[in-house]
Protein backbone atom coordinates (compact mmCIF):
# COMPACT_ATOMS: atom_id res chain seq x y z
CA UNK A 1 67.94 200.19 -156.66
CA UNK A 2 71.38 198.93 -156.53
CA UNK A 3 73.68 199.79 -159.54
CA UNK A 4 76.92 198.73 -160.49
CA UNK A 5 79.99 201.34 -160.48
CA UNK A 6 79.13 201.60 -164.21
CA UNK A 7 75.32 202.61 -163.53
CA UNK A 8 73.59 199.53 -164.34
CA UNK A 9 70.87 198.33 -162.19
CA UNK A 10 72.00 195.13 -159.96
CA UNK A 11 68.38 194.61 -158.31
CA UNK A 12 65.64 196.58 -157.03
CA UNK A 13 62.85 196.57 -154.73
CA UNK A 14 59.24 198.41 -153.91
CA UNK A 15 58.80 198.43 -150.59
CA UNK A 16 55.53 200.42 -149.34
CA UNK A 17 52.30 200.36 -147.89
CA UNK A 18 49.03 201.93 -149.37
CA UNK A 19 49.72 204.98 -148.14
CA UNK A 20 52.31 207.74 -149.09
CA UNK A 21 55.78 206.78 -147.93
CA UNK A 22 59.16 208.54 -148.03
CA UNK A 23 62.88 207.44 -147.41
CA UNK A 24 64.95 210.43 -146.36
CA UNK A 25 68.45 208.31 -145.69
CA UNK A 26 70.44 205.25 -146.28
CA UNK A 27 72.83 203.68 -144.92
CA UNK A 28 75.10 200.85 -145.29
CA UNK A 29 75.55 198.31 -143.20
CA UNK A 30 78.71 196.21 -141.84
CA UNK A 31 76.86 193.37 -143.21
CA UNK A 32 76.76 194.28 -146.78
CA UNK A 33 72.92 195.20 -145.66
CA UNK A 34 70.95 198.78 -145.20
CA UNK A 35 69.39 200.69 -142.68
CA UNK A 36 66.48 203.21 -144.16
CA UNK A 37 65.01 205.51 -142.23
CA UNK A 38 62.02 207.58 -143.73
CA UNK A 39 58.64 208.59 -142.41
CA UNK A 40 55.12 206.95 -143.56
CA UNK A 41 51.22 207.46 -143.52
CA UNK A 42 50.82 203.55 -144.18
CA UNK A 43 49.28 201.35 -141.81
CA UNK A 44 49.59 197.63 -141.91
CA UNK A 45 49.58 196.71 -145.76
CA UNK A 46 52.18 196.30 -148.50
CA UNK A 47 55.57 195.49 -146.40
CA UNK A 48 54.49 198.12 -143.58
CA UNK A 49 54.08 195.57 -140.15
CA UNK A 50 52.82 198.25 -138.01
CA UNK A 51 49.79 200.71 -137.31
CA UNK A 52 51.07 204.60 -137.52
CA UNK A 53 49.92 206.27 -134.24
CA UNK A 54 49.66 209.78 -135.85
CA UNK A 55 50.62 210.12 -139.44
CA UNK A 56 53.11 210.26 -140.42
CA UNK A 57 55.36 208.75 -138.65
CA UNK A 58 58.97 207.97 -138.61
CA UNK A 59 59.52 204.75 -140.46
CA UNK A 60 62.79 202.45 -140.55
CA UNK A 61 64.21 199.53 -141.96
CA UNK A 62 66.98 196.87 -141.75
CA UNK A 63 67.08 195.32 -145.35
CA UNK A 64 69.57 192.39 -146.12
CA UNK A 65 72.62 192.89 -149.21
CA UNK A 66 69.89 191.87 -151.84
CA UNK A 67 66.90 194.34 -150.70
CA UNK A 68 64.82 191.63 -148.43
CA UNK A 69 63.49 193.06 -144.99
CA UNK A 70 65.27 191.72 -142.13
CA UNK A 71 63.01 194.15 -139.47
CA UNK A 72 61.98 197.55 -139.26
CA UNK A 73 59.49 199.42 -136.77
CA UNK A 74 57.31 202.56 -137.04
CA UNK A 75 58.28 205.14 -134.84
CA UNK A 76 55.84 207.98 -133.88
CA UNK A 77 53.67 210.27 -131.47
CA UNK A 78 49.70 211.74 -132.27
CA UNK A 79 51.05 214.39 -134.08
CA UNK A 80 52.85 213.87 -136.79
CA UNK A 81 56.96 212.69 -137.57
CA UNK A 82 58.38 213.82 -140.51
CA UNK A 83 62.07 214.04 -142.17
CA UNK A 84 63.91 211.26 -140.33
CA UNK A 85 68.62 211.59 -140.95
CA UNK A 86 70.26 208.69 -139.13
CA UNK A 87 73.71 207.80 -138.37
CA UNK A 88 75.30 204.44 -137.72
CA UNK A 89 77.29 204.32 -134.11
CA UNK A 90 79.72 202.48 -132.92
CA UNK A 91 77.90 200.08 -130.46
CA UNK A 92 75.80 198.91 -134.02
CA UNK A 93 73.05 201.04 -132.60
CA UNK A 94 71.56 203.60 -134.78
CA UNK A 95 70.68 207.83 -134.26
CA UNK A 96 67.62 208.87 -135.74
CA UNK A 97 66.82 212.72 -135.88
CA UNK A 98 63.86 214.38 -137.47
CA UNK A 99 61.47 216.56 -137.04
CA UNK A 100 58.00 216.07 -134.51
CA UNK A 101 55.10 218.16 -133.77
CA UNK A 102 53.89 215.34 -131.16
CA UNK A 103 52.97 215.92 -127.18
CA UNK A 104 53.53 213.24 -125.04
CA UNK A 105 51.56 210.16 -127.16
CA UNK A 106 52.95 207.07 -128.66
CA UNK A 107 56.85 206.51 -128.19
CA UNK A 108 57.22 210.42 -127.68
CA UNK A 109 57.95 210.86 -123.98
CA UNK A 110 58.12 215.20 -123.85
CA UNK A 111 55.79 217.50 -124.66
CA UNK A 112 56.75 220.07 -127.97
CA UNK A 113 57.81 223.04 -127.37
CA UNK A 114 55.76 224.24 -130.37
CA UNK A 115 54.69 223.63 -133.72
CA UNK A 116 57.88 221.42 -134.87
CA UNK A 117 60.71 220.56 -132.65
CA UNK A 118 63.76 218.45 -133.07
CA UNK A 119 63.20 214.58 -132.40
CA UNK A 120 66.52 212.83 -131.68
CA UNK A 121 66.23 208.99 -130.90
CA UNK A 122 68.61 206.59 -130.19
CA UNK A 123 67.29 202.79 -131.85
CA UNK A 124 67.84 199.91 -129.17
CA UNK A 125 68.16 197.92 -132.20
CA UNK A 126 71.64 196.77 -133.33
CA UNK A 127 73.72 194.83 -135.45
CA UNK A 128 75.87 191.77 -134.27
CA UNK A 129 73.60 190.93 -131.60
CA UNK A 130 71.12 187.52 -131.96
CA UNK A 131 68.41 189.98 -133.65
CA UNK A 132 66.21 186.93 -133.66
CA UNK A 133 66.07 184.52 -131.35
CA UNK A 134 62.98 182.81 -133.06
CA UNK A 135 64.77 181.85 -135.93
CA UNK A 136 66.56 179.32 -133.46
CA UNK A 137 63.22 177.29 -132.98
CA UNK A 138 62.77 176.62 -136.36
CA UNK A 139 64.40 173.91 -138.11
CA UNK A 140 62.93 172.83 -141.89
CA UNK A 141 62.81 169.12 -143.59
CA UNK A 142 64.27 167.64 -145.95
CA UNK A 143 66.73 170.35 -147.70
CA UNK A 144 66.93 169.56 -150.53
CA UNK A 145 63.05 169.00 -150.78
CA UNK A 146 61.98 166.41 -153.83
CA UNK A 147 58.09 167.32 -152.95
CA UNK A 148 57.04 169.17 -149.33
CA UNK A 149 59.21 170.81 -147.02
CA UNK A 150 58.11 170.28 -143.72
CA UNK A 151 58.84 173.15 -141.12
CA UNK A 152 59.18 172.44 -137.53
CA UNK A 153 58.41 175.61 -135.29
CA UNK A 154 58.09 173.85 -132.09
CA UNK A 155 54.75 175.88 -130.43
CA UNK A 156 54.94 179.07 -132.74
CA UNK A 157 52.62 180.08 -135.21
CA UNK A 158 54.01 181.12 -138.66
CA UNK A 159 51.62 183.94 -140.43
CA UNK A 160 53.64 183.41 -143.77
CA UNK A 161 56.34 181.47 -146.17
CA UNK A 162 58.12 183.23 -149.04
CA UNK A 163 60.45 182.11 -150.91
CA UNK A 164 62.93 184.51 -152.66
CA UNK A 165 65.63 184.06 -155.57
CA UNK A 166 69.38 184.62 -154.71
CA UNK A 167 68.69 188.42 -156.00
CA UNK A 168 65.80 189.14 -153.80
CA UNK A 169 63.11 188.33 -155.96
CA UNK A 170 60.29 186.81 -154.14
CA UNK A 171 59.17 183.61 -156.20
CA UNK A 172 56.26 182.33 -153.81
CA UNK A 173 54.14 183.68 -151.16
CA UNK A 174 52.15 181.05 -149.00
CA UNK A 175 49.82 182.53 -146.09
CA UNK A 176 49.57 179.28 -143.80
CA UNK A 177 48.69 180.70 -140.17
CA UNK A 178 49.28 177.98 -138.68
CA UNK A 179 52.57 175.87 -136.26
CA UNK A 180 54.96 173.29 -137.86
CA UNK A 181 53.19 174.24 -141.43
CA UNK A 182 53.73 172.00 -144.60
CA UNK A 183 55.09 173.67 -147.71
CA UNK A 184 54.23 171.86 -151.28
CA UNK A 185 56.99 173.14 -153.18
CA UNK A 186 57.18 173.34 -157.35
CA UNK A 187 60.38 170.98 -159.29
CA UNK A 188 61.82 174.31 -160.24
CA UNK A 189 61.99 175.41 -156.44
CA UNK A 190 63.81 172.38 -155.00
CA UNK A 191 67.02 173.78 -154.42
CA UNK A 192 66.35 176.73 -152.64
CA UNK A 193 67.34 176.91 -148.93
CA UNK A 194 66.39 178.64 -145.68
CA UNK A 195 68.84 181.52 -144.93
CA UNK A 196 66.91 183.38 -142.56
CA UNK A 197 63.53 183.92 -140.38
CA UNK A 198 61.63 186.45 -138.23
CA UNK A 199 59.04 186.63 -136.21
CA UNK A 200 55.30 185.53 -138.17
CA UNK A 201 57.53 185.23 -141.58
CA UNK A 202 59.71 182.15 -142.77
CA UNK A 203 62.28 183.70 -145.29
CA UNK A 204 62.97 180.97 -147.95
């Protein structure tokens, strides 16, 4: 949730799988976004985009300044990640440290030294860098829309459109699997614009 200095709530989210998930830090971003790091025993379902390879695993998040995913990725070995702090360095990169009980399996690349070790990762992933190239193949038709929108996405395939209000509540949800899709949008949702994509999801 996000609350005003007085305590009130601004917005809020859900964001799980159908599994047990937990969030163990937050941080904001130089964006006016947040980075989440927790640990999960979801596989792909809910908002989770990835398989665990042992469960739990680590489990982190880039969210935009109203609570909508921007990209995340499930980190993990056979065994088991649990209890994931992270910091925010200077390069925009991130340091993740938690706690493992994975050999060599998965993204782990040591062995444990036994039962639970320390698990300290540094995230290629950073901020102020193109995160997305895809997002430049996609241009969308007419904006304003009286009727359709027409998306143009060149060769790639898009999985899914939603369409969100300016507080990050998502308004439609179209599964359409398919390139350069057509998008039949309701008179009350005409004046919504594309601010941002990522790979298999159109963010409306």
């Amino acid at each position: 949730m996000k609350l005003d200095s007085a305590g009130n709530i601004e917005w809020q989210k859900t964001i799980g799988g159908n599994d047990v998930d937990d969030p163990s830090a937050i941080i904001q971003t130089p964006d006016g976004g947040y980075f989440i790091a927790g640990y999960s025993y979801s596989n792909i379902s809910g908002d989770k985009s990835e398989n665990t390879v042992g469960p739990p695993d680590f489990w982190i998040l880039k969210l935009n300044s109203v609570g909508i995913i921007e990209w995340q990725n499930n980190i993990g070995g056979a065994f088991g990640e649990r209890l994931p702090r992270a910091i925010l360095n200077t390069d925009g990169s991130f340091t993740i440290a938690g706690q493992s009980a994975s050999d060599i399996s998965g993204d782990k690349t040591e062995n444990s030294r036994g039962s639970t070790d320390f698990w300290i990762i540094k995230h290629a992933q950073t901020l102020g860098l193109d995160e997305n190239p895809f997002a430049e193949a996609i241009t969308l038709y007419p904006n304003p829309t009286k009727t359709t929108l027409q998306l143009n996405t060149q060769d790639k395939t898009i999985d899914q459109v939603n369409i969100y209000t300016i507080t990050g509540s998502k308004v439609l949800q179209l599964d359409v699997d398919t390139v350069s899709p057509t998008v039949d949008v309701p008179a009350w949702m005409r004046e919504f614009i594309m601010y941002s994509c990522i790979p298999g999801k159109m963010w409306l």
